[in-house]
PDB file of N, CA and C in Angstrom:
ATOM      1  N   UNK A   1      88.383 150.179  95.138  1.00  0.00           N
ATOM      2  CA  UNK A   1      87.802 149.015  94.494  1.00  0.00           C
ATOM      3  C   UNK A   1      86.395 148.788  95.036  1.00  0.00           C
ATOM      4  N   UNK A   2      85.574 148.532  94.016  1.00  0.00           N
ATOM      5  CA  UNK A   2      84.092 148.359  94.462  1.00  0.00           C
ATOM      6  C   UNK A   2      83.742 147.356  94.723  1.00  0.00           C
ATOM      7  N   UNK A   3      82.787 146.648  95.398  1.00  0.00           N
ATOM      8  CA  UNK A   3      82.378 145.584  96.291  1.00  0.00           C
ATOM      9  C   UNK A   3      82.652 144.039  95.076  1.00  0.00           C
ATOM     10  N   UNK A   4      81.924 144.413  94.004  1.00  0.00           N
ATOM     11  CA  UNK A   4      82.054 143.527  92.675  1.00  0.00           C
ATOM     12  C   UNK A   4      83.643 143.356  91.929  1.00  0.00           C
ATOM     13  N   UNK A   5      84.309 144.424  91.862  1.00  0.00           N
ATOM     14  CA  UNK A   5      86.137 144.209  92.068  1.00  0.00           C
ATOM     15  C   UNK A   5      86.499 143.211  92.642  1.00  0.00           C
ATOM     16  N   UNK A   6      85.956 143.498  94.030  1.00  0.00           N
ATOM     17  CA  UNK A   6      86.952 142.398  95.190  1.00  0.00           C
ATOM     18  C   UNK A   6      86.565 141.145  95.219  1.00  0.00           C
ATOM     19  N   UNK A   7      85.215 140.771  94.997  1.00  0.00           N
ATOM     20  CA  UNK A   7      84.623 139.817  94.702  1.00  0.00           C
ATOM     21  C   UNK A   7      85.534 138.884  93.456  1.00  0.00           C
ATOM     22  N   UNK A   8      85.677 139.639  92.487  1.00  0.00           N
ATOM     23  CA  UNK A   8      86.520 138.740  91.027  1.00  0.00           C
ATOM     24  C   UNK A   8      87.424 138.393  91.193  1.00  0.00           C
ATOM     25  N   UNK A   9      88.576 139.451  91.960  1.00  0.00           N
ATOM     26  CA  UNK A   9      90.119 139.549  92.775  1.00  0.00           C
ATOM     27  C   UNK A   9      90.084 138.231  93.200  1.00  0.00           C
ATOM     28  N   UNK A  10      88.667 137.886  94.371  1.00  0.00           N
ATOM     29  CA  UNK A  10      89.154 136.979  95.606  1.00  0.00           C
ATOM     30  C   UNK A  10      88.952 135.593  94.462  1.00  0.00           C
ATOM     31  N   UNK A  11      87.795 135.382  93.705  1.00  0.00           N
ATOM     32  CA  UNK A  11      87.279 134.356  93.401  1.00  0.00           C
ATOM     33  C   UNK A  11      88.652 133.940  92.333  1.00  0.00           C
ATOM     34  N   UNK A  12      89.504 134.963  91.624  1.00  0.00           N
ATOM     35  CA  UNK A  12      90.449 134.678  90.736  1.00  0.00           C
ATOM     36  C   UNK A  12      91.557 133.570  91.847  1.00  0.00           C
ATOM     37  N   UNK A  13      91.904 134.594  92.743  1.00  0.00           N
ATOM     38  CA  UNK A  13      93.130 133.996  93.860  1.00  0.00           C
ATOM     39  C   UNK A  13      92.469 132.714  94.109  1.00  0.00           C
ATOM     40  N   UNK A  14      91.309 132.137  94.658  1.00  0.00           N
ATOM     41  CA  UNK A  14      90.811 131.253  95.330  1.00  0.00           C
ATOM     42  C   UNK A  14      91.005 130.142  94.152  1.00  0.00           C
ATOM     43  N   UNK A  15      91.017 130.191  92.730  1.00  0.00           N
ATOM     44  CA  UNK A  15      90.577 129.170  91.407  1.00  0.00           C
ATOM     45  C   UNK A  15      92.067 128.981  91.695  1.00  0.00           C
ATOM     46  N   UNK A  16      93.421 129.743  91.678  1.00  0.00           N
ATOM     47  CA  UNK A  16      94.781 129.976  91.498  1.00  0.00           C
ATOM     48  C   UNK A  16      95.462 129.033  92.991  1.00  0.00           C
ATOM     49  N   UNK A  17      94.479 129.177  94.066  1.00  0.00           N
ATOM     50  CA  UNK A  17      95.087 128.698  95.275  1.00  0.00           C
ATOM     51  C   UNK A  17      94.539 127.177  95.203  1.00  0.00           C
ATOM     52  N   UNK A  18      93.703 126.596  94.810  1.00  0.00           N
ATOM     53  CA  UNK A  18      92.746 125.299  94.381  1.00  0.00           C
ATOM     54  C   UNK A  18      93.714 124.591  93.494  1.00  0.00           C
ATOM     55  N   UNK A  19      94.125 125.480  92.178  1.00  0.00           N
ATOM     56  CA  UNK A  19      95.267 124.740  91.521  1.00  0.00           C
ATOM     57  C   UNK A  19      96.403 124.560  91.875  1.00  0.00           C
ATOM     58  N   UNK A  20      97.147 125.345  92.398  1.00  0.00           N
ATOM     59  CA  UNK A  20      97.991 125.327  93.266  1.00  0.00           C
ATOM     60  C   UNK A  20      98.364 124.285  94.286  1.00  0.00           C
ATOM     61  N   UNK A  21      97.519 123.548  95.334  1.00  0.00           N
ATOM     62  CA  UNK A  21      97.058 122.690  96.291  1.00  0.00           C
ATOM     63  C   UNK A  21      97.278 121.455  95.456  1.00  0.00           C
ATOM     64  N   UNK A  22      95.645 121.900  94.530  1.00  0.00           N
ATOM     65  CA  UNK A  22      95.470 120.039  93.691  1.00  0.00           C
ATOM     66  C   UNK A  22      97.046 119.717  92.956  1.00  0.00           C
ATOM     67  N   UNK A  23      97.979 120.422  92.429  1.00  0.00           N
ATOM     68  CA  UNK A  23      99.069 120.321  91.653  1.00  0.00           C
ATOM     69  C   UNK A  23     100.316 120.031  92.928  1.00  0.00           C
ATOM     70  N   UNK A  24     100.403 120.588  93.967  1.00  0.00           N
ATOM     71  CA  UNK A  24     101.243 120.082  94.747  1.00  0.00           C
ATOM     72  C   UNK A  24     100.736 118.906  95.674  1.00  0.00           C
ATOM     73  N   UNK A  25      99.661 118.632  95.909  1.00  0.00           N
ATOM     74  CA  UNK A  25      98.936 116.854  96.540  1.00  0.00           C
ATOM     75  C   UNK A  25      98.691 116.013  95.603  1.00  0.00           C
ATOM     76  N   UNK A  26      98.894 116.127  94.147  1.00  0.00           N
ATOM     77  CA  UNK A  26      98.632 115.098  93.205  1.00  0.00           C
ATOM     78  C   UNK A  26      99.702 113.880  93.439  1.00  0.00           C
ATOM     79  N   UNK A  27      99.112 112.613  93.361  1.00  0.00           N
ATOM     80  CA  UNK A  27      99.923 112.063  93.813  1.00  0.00           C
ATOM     81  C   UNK A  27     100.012 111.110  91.971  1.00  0.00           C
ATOM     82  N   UNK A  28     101.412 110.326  92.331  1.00  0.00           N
ATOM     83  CA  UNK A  28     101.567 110.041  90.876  1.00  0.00           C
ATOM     84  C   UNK A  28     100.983 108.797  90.533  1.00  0.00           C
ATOM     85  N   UNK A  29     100.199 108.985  89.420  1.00  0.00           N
ATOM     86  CA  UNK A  29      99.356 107.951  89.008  1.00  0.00           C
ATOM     87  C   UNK A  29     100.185 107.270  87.717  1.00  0.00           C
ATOM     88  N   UNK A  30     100.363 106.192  87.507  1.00  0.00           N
ATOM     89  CA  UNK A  30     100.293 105.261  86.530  1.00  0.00           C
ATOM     90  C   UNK A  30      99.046 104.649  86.026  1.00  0.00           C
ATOM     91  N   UNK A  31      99.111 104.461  84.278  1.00  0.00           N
ATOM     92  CA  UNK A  31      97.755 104.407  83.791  1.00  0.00           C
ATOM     93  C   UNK A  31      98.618 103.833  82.230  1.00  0.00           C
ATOM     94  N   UNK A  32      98.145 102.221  82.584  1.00  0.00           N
ATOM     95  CA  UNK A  32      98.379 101.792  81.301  1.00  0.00           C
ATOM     96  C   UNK A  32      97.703 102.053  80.191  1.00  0.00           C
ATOM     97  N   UNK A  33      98.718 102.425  78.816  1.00  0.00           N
ATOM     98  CA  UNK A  33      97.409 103.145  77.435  1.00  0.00           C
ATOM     99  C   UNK A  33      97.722 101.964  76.923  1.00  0.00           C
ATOM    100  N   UNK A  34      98.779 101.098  76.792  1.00  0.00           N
ATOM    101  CA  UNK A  34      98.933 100.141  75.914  1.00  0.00           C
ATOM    102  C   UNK A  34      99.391  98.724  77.266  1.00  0.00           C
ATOM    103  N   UNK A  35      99.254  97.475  76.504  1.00  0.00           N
ATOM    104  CA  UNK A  35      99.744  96.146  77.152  1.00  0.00           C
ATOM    105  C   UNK A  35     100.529  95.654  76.409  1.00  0.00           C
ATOM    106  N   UNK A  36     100.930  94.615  77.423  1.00  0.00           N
ATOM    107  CA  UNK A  36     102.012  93.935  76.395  1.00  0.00           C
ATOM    108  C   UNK A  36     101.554  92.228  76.870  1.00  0.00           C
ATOM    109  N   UNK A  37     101.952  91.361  75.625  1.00  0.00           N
ATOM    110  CA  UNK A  37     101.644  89.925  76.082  1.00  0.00           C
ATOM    111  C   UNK A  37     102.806  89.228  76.436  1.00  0.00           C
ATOM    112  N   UNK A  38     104.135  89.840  76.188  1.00  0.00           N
ATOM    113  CA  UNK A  38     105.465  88.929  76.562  1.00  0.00           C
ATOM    114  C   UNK A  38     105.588  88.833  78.172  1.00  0.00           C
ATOM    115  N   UNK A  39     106.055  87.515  78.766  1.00  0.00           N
ATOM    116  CA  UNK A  39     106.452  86.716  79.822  1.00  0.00           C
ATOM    117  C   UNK A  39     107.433  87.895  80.748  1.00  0.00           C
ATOM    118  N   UNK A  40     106.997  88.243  81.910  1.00  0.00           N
ATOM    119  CA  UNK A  40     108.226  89.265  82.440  1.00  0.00           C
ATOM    120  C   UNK A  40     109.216  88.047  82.847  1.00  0.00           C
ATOM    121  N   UNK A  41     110.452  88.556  82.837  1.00  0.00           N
ATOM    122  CA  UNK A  41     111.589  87.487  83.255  1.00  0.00           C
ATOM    123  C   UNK A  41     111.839  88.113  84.555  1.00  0.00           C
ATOM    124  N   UNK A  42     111.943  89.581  84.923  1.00  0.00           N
ATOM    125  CA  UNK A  42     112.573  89.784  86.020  1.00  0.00           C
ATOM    126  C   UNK A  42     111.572  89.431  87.348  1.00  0.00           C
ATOM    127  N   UNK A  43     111.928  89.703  88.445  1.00  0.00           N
ATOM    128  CA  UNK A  43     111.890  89.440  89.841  1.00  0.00           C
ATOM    129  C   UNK A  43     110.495  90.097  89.996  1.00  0.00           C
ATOM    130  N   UNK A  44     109.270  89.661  89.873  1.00  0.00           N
ATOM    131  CA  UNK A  44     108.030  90.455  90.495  1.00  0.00           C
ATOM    132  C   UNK A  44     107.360  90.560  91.586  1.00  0.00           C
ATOM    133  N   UNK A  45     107.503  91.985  91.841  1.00  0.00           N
ATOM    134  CA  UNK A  45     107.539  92.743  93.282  1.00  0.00           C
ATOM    135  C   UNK A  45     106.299  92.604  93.992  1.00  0.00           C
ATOM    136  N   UNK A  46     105.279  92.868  93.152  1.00  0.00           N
ATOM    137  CA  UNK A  46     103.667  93.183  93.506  1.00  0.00           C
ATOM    138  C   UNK A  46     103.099  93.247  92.020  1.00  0.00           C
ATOM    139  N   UNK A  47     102.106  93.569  92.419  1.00  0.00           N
ATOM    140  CA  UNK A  47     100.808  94.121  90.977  1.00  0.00           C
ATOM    141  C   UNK A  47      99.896  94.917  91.542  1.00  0.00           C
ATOM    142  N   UNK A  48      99.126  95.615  90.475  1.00  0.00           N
ATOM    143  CA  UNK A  48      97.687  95.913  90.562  1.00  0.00           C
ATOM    144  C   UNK A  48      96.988  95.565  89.739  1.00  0.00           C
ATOM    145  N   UNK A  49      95.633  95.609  89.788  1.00  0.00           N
ATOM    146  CA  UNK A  49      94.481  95.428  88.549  1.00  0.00           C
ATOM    147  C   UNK A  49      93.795  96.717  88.675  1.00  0.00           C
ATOM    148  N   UNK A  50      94.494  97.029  87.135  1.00  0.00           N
ATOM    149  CA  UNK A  50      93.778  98.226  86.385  1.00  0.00           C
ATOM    150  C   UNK A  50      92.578  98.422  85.796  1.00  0.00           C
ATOM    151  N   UNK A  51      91.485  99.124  86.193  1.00  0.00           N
ATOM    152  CA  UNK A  51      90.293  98.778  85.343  1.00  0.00           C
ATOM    153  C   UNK A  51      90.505  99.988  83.974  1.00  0.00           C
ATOM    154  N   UNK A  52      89.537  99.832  83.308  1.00  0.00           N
ATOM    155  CA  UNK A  52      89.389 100.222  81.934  1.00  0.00           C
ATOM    156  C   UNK A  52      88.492 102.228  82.355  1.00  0.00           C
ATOM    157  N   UNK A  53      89.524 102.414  82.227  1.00  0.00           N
ATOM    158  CA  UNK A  53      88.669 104.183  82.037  1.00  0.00           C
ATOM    159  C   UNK A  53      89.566 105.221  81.534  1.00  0.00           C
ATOM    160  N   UNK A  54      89.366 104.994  80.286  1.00  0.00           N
ATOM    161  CA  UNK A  54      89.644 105.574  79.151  1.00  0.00           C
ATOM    162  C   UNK A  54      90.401 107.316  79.489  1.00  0.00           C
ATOM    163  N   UNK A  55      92.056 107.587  78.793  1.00  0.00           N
ATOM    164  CA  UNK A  55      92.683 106.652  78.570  1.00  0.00           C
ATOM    165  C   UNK A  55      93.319 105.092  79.138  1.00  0.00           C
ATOM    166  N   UNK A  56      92.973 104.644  79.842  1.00  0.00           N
ATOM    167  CA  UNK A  56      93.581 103.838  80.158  1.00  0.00           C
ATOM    168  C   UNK A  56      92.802 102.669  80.085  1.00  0.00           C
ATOM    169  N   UNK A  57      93.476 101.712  79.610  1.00  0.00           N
ATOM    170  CA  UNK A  57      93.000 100.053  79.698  1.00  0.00           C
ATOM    171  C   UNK A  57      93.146  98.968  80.131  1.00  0.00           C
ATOM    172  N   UNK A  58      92.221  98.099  80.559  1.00  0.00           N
ATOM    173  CA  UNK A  58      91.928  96.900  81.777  1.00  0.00           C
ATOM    174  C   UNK A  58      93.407  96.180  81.498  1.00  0.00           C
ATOM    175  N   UNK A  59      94.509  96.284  82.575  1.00  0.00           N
ATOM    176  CA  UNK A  59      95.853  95.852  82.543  1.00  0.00           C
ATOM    177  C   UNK A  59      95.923  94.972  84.043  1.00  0.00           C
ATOM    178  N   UNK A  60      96.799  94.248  83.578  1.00  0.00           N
ATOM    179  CA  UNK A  60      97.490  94.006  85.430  1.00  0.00           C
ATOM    180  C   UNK A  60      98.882  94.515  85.648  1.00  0.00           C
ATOM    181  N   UNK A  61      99.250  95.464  85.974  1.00  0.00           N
ATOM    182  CA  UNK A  61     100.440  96.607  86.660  1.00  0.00           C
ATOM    183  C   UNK A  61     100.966  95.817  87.428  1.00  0.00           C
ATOM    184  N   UNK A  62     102.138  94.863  86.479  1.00  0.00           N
ATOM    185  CA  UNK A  62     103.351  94.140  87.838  1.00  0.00           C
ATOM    186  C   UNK A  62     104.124  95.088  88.072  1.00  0.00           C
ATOM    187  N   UNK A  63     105.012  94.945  89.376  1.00  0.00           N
ATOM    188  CA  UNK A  63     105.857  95.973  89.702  1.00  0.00           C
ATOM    189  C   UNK A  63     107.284  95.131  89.933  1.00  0.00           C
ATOM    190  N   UNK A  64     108.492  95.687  88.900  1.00  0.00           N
ATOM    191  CA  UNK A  64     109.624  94.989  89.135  1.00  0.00           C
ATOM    192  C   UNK A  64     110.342  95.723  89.326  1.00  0.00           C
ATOM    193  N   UNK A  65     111.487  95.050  89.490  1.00  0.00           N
ATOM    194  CA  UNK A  65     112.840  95.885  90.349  1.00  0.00           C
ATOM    195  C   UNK A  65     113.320  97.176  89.248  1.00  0.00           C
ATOM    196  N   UNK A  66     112.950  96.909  87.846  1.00  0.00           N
ATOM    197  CA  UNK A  66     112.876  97.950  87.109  1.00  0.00           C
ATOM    198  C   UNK A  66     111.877  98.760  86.655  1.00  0.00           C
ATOM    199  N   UNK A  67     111.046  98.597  86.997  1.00  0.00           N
ATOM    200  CA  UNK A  67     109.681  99.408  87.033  1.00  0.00           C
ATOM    201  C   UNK A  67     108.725  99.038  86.823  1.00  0.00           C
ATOM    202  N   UNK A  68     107.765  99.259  86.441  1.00  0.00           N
ATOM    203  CA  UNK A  68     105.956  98.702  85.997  1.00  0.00           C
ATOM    204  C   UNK A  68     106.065  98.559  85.014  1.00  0.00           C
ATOM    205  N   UNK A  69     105.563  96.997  84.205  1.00  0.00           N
ATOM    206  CA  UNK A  69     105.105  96.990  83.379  1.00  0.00           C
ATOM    207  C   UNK A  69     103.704  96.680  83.284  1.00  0.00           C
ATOM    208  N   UNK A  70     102.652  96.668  82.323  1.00  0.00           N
ATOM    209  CA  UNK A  70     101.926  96.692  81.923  1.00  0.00           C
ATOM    210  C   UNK A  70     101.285  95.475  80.947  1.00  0.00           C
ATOM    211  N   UNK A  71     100.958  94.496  81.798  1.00  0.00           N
ATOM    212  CA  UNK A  71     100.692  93.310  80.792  1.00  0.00           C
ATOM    213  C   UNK A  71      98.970  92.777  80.277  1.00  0.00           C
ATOM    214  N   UNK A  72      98.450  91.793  79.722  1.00  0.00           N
ATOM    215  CA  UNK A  72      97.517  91.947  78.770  1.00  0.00           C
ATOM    216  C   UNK A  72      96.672  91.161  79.898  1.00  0.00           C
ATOM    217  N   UNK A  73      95.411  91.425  80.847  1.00  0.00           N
ATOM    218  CA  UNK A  73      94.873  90.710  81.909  1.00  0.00           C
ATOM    219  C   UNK A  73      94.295  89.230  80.750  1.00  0.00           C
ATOM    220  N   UNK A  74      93.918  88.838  79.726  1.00  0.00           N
ATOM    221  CA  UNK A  74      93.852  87.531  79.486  1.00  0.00           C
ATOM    222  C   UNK A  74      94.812  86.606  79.564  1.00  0.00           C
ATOM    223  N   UNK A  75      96.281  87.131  79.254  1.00  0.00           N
ATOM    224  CA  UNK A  75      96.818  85.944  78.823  1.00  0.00           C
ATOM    225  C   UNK A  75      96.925  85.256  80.165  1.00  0.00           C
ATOM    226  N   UNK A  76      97.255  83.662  80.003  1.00  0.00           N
ATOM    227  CA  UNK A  76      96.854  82.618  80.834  1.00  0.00           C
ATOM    228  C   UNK A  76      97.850  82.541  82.390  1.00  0.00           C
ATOM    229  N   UNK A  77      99.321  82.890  82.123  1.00  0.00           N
ATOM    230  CA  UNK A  77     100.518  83.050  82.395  1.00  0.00           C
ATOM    231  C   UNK A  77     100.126  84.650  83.589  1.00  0.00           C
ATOM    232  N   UNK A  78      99.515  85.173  82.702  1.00  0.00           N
ATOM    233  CA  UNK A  78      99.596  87.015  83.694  1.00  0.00           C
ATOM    234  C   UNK A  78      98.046  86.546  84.702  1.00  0.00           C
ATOM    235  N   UNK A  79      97.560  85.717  84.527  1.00  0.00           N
ATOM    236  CA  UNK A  79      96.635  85.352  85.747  1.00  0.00           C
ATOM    237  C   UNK A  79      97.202  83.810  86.475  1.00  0.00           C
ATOM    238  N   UNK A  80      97.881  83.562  86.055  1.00  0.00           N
ATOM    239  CA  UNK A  80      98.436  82.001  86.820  1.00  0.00           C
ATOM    240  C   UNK A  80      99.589  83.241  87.854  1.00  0.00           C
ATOM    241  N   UNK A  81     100.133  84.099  87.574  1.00  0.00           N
ATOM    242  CA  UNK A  81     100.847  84.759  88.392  1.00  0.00           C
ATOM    243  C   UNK A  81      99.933  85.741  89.253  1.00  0.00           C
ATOM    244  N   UNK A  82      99.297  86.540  88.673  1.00  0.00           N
ATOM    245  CA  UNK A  82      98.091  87.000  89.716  1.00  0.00           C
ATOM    246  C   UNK A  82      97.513  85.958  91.285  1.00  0.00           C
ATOM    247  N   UNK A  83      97.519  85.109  91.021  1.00  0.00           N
ATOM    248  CA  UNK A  83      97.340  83.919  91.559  1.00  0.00           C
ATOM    249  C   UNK A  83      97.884  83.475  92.629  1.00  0.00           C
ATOM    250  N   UNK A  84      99.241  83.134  91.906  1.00  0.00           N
ATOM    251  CA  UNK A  84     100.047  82.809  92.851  1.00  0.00           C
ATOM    252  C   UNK A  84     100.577  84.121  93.496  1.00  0.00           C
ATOM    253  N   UNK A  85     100.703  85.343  93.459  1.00  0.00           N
ATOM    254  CA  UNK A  85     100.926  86.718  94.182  1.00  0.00           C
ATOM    255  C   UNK A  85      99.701  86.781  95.061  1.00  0.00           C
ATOM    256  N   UNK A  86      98.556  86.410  95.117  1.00  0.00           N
ATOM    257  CA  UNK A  86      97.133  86.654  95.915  1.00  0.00           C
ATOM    258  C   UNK A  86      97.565  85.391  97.000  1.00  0.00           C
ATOM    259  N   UNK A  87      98.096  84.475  96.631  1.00  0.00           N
ATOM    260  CA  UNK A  87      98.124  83.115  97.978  1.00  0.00           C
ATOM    261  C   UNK A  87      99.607  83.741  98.627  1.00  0.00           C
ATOM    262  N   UNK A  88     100.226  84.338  97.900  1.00  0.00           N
ATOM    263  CA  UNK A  88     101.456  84.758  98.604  1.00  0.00           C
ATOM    264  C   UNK A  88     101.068  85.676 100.059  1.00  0.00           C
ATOM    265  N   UNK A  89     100.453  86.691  99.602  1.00  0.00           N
ATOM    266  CA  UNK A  89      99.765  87.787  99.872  1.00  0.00           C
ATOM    267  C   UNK A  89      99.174  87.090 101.004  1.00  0.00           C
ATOM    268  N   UNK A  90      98.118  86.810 100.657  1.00  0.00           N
ATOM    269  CA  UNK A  90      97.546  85.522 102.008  1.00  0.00           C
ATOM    270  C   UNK A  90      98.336  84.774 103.510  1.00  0.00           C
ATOM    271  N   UNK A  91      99.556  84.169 102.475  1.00  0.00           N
ATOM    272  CA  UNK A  91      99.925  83.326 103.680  1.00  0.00           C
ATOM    273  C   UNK A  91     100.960  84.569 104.589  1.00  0.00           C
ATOM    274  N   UNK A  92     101.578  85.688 103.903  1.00  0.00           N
ATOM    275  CA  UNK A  92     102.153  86.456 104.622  1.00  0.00           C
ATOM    276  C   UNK A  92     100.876  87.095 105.854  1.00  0.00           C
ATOM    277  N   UNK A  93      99.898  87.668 105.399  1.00  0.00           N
ATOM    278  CA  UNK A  93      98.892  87.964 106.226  1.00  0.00           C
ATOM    279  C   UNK A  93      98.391  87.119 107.483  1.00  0.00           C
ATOM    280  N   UNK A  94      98.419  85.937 107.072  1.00  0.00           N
ATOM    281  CA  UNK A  94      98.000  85.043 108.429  1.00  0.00           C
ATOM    282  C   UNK A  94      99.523  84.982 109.204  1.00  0.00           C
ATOM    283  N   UNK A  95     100.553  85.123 108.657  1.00  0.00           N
ATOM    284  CA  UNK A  95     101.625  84.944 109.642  1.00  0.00           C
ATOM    285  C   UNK A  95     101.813  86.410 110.202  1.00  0.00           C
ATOM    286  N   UNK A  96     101.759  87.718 109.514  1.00  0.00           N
ATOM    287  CA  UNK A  96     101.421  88.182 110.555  1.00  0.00           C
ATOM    288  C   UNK A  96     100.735  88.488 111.676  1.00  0.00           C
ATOM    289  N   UNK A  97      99.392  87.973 111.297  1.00  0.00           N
ATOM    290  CA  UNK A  97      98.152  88.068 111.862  1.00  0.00           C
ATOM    291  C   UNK A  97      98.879  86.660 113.022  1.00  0.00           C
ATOM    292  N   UNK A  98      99.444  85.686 113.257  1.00  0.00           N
ATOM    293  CA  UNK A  98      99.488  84.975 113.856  1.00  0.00           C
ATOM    294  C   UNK A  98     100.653  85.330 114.511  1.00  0.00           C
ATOM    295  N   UNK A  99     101.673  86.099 114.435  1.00  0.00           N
ATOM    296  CA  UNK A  99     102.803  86.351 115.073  1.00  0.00           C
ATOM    297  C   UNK A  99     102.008  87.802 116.050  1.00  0.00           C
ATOM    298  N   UNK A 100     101.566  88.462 115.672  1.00  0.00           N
ATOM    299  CA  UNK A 100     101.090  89.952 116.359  1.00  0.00           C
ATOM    300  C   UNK A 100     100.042  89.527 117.152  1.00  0.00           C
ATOM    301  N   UNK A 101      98.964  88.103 117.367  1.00  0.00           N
ATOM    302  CA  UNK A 101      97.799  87.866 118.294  1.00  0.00           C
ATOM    303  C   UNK A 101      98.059  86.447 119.024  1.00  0.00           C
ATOM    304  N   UNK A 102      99.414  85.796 118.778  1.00  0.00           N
ATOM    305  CA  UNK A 102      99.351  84.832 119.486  1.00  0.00           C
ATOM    306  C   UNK A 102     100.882  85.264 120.390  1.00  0.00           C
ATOM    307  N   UNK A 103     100.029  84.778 122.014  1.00  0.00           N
ATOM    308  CA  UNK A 103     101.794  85.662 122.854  1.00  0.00           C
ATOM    309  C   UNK A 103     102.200  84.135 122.440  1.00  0.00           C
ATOM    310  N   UNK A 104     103.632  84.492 122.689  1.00  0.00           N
ATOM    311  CA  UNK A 104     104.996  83.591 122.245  1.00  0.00           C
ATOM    312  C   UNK A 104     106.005  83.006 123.720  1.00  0.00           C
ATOM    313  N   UNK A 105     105.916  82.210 124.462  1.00  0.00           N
ATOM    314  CA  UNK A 105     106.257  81.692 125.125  1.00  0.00           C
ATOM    315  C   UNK A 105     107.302  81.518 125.224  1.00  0.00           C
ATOM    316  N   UNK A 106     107.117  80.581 123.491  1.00  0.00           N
ATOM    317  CA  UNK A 106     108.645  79.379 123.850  1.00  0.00           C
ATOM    318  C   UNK A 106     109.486  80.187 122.837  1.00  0.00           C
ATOM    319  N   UNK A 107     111.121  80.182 122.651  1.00  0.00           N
ATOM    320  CA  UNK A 107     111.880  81.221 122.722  1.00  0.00           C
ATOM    321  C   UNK A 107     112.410  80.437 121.302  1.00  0.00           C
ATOM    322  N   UNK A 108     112.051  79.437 120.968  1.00  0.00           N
ATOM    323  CA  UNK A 108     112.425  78.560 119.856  1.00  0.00           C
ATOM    324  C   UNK A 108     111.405  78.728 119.166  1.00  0.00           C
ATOM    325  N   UNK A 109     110.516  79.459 118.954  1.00  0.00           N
ATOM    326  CA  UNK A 109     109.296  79.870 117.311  1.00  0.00           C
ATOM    327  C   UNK A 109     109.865  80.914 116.685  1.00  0.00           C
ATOM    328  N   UNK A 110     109.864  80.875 115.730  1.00  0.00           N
ATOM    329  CA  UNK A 110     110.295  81.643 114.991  1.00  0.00           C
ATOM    330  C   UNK A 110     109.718  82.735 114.849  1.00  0.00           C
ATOM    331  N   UNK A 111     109.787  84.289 115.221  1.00  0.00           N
ATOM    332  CA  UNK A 111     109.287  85.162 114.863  1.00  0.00           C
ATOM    333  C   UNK A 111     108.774  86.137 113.932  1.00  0.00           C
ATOM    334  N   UNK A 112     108.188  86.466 112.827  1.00  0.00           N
ATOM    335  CA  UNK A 112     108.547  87.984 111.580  1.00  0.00           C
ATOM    336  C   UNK A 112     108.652  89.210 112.136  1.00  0.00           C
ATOM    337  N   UNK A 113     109.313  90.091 112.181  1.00  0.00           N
ATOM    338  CA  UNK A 113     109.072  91.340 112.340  1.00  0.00           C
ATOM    339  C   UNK A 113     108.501  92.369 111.368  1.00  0.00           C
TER     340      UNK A 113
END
């Protein structure tokens, strides 16, 4: 094999070992194409805010005990819950932040782990 052979060989394996890698570290993405405006009833876990980059469109991604749905970021209801999940979010943070930097003395405070 001539110098220009091995060259194509390696550069073929190297495109094959790249896909290979990116296809086994892909991690799994959710990407709302459509929303929905109905009220979730079940138990909501978390969210995200989805921005708009085509396919996918500006959603807020609640996460329930049955999976993600995908709801419409105007309606009034899917940001009054955004809301109240961000102060949730909050007050858990200062209690950990206040249980992990303040030492604990008295044996009657209540701890989080």
């Amino acid at each position: 094999m001539n110098f220009s052979q091995k060259m194509r060989s390696f550069t073929v394996l190297a495109l094959f070992a790249c896909i290979a890698i990116t296809a086994a570290t892909d991690k799994e993405f959710e990407c709302c194409k459509e929303i929905s405006s109905e009220r979730i009833t079940l138990p909501i876990t978390g969210f995200k805010v989805q921005q708009a980059r085509p396919p996918c469109v500006k959603a807020i991604i609640f996460y329930t005990s049955e999976g993600a749905v995908c709801s419409h970021w105007r309606e009034n209801w899917v940001m009054s819950k955004v809301i109240e999940l961000r102060k949730l979010q909050a007050v858990i943070k200062r209690l950990k932040m206040k249980t992990t930097t303040t030492p604990q003395t008295d044996n009657s405070t209540l701890q989080l782990q």
